[in-house]
N, C-alpha and C. Protein backbone atom coordinates (compact mmCIF):
# COMPACT_ATOMS: atom_id res chain seq x y z
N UNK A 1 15.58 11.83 25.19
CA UNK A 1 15.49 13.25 24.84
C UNK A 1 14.57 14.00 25.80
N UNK A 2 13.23 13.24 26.33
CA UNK A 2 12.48 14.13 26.89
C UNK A 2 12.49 13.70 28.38
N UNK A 3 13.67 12.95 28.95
CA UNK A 3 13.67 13.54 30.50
C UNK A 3 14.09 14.49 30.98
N UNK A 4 12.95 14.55 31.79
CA UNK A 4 12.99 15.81 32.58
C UNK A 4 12.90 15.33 34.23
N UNK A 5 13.53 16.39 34.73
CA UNK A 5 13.56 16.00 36.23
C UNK A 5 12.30 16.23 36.98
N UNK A 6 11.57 15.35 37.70
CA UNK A 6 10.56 14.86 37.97
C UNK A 6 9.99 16.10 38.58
N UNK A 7 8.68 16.88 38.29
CA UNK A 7 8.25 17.86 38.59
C UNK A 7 8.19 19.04 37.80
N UNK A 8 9.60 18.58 37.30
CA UNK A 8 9.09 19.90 35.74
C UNK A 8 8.44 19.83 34.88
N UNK A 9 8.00 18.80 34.72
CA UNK A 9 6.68 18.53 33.70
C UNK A 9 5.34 19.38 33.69
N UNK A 10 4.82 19.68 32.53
CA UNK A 10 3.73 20.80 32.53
C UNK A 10 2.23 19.92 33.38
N UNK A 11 1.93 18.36 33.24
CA UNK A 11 1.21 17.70 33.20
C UNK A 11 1.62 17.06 34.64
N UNK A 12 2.60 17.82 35.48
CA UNK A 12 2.98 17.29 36.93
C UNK A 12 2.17 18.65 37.73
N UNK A 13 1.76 20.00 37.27
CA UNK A 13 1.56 20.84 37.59
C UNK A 13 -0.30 20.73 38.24
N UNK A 14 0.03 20.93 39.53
CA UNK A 14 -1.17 21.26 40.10
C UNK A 14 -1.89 22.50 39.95
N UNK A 15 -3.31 22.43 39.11
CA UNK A 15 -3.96 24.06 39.44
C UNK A 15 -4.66 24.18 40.43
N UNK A 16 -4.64 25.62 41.08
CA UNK A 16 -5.21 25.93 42.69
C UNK A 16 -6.25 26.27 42.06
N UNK A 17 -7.70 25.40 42.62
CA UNK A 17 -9.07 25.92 42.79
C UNK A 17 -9.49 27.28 42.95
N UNK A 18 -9.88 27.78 41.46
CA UNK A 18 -10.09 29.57 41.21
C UNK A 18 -8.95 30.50 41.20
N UNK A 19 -7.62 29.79 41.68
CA UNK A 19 -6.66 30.60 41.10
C UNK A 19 -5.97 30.49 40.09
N UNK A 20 -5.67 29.39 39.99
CA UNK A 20 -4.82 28.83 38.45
C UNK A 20 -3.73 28.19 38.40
N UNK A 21 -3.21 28.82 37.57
CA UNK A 21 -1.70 27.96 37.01
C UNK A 21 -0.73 28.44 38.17
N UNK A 22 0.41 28.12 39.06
CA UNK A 22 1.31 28.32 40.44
C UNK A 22 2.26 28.83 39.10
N UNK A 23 2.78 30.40 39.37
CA UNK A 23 3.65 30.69 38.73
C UNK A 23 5.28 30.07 38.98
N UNK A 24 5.24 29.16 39.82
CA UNK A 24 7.15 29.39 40.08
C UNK A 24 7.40 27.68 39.22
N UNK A 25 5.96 26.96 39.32
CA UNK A 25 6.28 25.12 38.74
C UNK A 25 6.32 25.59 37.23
N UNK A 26 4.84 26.41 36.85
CA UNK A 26 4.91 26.85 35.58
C UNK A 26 6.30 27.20 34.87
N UNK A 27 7.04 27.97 35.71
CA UNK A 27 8.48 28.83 35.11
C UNK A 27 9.36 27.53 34.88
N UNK A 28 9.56 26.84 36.09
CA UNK A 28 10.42 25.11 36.53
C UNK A 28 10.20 24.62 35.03
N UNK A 29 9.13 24.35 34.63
CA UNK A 29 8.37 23.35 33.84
C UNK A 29 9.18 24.10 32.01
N UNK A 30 9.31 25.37 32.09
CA UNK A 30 9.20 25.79 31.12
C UNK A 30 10.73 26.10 30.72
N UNK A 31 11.55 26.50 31.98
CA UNK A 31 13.47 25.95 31.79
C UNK A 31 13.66 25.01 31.48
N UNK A 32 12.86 23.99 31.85
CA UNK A 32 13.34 22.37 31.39
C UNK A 32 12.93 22.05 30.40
N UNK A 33 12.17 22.90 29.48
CA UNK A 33 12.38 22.72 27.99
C UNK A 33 13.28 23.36 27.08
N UNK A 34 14.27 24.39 27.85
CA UNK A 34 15.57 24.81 27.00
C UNK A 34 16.83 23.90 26.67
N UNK A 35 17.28 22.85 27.74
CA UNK A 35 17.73 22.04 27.23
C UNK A 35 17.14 21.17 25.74
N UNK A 36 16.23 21.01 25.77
CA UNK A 36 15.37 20.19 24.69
C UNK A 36 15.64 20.78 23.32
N UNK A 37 15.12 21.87 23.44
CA UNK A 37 15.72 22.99 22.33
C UNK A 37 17.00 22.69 21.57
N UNK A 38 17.94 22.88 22.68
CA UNK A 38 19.33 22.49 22.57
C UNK A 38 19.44 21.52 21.17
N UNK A 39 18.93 20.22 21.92
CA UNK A 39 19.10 18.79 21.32
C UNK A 39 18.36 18.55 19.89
N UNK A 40 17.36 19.30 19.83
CA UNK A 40 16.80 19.57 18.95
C UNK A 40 17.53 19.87 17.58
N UNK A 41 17.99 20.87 17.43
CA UNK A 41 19.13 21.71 16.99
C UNK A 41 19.37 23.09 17.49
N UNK A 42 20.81 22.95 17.63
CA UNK A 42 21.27 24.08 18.46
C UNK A 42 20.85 25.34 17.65
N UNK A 43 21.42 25.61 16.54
CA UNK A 43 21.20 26.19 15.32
C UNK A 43 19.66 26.63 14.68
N UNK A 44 19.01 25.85 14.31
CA UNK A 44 17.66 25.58 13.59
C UNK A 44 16.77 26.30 14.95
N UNK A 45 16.94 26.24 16.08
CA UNK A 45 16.11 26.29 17.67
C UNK A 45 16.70 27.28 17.77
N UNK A 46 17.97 27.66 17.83
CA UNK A 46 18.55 29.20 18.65
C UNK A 46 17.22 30.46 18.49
N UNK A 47 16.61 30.86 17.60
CA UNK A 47 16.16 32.28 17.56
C UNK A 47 14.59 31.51 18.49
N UNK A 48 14.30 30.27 18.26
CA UNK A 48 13.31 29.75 19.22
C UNK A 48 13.94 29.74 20.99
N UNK A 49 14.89 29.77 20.94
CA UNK A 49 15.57 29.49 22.50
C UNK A 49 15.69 30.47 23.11
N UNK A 50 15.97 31.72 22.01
CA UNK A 50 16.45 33.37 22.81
C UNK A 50 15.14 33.94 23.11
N UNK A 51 13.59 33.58 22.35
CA UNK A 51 12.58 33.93 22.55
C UNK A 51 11.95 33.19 23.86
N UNK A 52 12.05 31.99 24.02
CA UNK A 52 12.10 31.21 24.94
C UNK A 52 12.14 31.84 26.27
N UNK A 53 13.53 31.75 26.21
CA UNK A 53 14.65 32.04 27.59
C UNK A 53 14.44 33.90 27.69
N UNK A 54 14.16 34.55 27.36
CA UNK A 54 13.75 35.99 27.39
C UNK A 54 12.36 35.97 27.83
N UNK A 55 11.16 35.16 27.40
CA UNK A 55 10.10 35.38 28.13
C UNK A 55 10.03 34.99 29.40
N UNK A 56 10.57 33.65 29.15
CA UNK A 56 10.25 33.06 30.85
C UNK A 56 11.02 34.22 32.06
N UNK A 57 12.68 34.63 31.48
CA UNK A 57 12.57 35.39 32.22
C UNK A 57 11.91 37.08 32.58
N UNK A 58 11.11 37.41 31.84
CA UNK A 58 10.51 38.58 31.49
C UNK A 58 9.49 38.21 33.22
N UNK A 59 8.64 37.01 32.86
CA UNK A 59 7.50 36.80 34.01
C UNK A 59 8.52 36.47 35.77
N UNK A 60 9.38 35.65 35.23
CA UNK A 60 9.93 35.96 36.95
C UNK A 60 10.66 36.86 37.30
N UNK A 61 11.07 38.09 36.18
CA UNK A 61 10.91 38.78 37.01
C UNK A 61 10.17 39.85 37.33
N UNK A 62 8.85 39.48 36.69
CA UNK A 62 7.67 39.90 37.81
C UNK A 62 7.48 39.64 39.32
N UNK A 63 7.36 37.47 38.47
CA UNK A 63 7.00 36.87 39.87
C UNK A 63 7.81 37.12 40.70
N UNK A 64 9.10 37.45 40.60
CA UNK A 64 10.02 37.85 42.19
C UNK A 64 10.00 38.92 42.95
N UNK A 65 9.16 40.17 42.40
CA UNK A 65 8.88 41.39 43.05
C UNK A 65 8.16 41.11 43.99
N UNK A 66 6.74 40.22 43.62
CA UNK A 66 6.22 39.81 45.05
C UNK A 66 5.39 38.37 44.83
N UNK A 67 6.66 37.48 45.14
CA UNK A 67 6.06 35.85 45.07
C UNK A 67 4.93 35.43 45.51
N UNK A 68 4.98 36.52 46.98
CA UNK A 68 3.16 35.52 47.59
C UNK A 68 2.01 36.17 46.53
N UNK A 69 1.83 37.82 46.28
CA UNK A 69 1.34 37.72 45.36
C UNK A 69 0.88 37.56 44.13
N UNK A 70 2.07 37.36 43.40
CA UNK A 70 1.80 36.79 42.08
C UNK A 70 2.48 35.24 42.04
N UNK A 71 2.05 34.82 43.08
CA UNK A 71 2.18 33.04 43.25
C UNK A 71 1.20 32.13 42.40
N UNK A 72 0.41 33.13 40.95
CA UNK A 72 0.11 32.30 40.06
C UNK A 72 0.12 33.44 38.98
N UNK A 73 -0.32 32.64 37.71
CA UNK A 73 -0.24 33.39 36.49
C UNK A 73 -1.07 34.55 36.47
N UNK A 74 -2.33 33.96 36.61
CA UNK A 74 -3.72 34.47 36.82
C UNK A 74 -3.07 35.85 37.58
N UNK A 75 -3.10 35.79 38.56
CA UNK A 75 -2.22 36.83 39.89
C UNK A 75 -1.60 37.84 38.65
N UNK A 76 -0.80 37.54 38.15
CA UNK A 76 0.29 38.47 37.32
C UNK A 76 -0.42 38.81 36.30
N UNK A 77 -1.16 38.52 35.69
CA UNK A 77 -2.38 38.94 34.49
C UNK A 77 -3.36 39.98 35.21
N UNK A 78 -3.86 39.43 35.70
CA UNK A 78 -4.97 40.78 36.24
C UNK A 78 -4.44 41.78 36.80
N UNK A 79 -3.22 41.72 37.81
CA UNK A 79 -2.41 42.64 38.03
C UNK A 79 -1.73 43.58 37.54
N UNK A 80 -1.52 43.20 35.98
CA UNK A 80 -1.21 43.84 35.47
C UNK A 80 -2.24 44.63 34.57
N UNK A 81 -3.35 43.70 34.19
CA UNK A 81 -4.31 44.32 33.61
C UNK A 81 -5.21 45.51 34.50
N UNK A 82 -4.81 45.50 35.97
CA UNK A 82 -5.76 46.43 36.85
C UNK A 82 -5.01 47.62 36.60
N UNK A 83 -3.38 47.61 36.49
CA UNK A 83 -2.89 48.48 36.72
C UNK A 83 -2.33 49.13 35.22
N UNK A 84 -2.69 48.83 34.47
CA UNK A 84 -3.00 49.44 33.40
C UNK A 84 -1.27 49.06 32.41
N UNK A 85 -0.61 48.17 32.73
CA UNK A 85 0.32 47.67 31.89
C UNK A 85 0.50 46.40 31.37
N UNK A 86 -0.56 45.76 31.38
CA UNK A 86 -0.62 44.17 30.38
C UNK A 86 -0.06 44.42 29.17
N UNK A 87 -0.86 45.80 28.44
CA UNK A 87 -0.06 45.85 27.32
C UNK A 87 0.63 46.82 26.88
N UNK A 88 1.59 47.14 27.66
CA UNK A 88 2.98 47.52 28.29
C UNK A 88 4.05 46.69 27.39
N UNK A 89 4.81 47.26 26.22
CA UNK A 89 6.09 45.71 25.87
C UNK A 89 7.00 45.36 26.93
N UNK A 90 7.36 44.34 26.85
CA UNK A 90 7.99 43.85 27.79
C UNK A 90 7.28 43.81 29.09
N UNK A 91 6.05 43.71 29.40
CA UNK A 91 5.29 43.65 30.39
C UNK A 91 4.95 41.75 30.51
N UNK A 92 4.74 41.25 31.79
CA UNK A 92 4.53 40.14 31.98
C UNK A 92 3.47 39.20 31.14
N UNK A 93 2.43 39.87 31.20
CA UNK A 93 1.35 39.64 30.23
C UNK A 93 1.57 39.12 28.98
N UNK A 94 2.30 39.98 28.46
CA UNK A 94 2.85 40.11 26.83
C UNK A 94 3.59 38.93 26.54
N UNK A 95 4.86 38.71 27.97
CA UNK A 95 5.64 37.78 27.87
C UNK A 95 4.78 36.41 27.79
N UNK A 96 3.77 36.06 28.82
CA UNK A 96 3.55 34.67 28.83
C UNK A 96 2.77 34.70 27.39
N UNK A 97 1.90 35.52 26.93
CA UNK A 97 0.98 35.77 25.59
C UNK A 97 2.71 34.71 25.00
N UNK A 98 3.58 35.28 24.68
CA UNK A 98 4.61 34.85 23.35
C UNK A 98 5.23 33.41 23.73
N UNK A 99 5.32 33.62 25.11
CA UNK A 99 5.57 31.76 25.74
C UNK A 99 4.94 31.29 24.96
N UNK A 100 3.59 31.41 25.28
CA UNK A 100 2.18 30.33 25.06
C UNK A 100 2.31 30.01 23.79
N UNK A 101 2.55 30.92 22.84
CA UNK A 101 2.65 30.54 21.39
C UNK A 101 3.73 29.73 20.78
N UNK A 102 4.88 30.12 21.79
CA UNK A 102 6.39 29.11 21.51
C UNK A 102 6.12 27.74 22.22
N UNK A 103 4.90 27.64 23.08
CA UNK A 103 4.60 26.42 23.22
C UNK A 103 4.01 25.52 22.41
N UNK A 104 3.12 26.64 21.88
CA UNK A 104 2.15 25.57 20.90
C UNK A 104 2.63 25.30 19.57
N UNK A 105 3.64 26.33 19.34
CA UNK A 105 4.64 25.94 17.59
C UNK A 105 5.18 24.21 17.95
N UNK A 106 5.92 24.39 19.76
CA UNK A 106 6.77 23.29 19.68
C UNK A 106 6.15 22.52 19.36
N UNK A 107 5.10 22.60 20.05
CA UNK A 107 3.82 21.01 20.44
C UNK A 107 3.46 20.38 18.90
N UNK A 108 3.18 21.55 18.22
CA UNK A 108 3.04 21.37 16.63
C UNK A 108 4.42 20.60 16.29
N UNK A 109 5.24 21.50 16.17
CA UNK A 109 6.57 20.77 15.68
C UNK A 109 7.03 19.15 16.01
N UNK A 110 6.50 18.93 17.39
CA UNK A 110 7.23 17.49 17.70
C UNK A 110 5.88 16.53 17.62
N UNK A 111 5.17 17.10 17.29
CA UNK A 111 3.51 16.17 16.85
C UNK A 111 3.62 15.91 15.26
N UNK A 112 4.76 16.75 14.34
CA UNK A 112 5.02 16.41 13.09
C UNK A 112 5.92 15.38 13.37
N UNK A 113 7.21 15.47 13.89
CA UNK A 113 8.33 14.51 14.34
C UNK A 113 7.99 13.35 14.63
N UNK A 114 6.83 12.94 15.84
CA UNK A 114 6.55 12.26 15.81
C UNK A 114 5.94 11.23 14.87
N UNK A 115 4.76 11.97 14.12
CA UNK A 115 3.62 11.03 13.08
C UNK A 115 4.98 10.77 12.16
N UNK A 116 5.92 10.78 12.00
CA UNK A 116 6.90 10.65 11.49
C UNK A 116 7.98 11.47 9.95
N UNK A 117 7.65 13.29 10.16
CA UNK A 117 7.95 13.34 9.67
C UNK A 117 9.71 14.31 9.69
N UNK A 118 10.24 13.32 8.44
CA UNK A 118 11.31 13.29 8.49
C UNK A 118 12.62 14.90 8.48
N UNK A 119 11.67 15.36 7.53
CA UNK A 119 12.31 16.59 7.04
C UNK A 119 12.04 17.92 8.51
N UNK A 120 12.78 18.47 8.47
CA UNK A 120 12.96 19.59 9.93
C UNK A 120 11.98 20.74 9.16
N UNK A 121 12.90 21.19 8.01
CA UNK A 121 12.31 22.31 7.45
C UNK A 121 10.50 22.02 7.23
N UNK A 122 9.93 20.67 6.89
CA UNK A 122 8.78 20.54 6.61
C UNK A 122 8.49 20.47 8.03
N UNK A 123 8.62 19.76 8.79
CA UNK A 123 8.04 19.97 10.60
C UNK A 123 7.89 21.06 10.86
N UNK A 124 8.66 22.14 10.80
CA UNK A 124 8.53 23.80 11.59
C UNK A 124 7.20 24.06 10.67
């Protein structure tokens, strides 16, 4: 269930000394958990998958306006916070803010799955 192609892993991700998280492995890392979703249940995951797949792409396409400079997260956060639209909806900021949280439900969710529990509805 959880291969992933070598590099998309969140824990394969190098951080740059004082800059941070590299926005383009971060994004890599974070498509290759929509398949997962999938397998998960297509159904039960869908309104988790459209939130998903809408943020990640919300931040690239930040990061593609200008890759060298927002070639990390950090980069796209302050950038946006200098220029006065972090909290802007649909602004980059906002987006990774709702990632981060669809990360940590999953992390929750498959840390229930794991210790072994059975029921879906009790895991979420």
């Amino acid at each position: 269930l959880f291969l992933l192609v070598p590099g998309t892993r969140f824990s394969d991700i190098e951080l740059r000394e004082e800059e941070g998280i590299p926005t383009e492995e971060f994004l890599e890392s974070c498509y290759a958990i929509v398949p997962v979703l999938d397998k998960l249940g297509p159904t039960v995951f869908a309104p988790v998958k459209m939130d998903f797949v809408g943020n990640i792409k919300k931040i690239n396409q930040k990061f593609i306006t200008n890759k060298e400079e927002f070639d990390t997260l950090q980069k796209i956060v302050l950038h946006e916070v200098n220029t006065g639209v972090a909290q802007v909806r649909n602004s980059a900021t906002e987006a990774l803010l709702w990632l981060k949280r669809g990360l940590k439900f999953l992390k929750g969710f498959l840390t229930e799955v794991k210790n072994g529990e059975k029921n879906i509805q009790t895991a979420l």
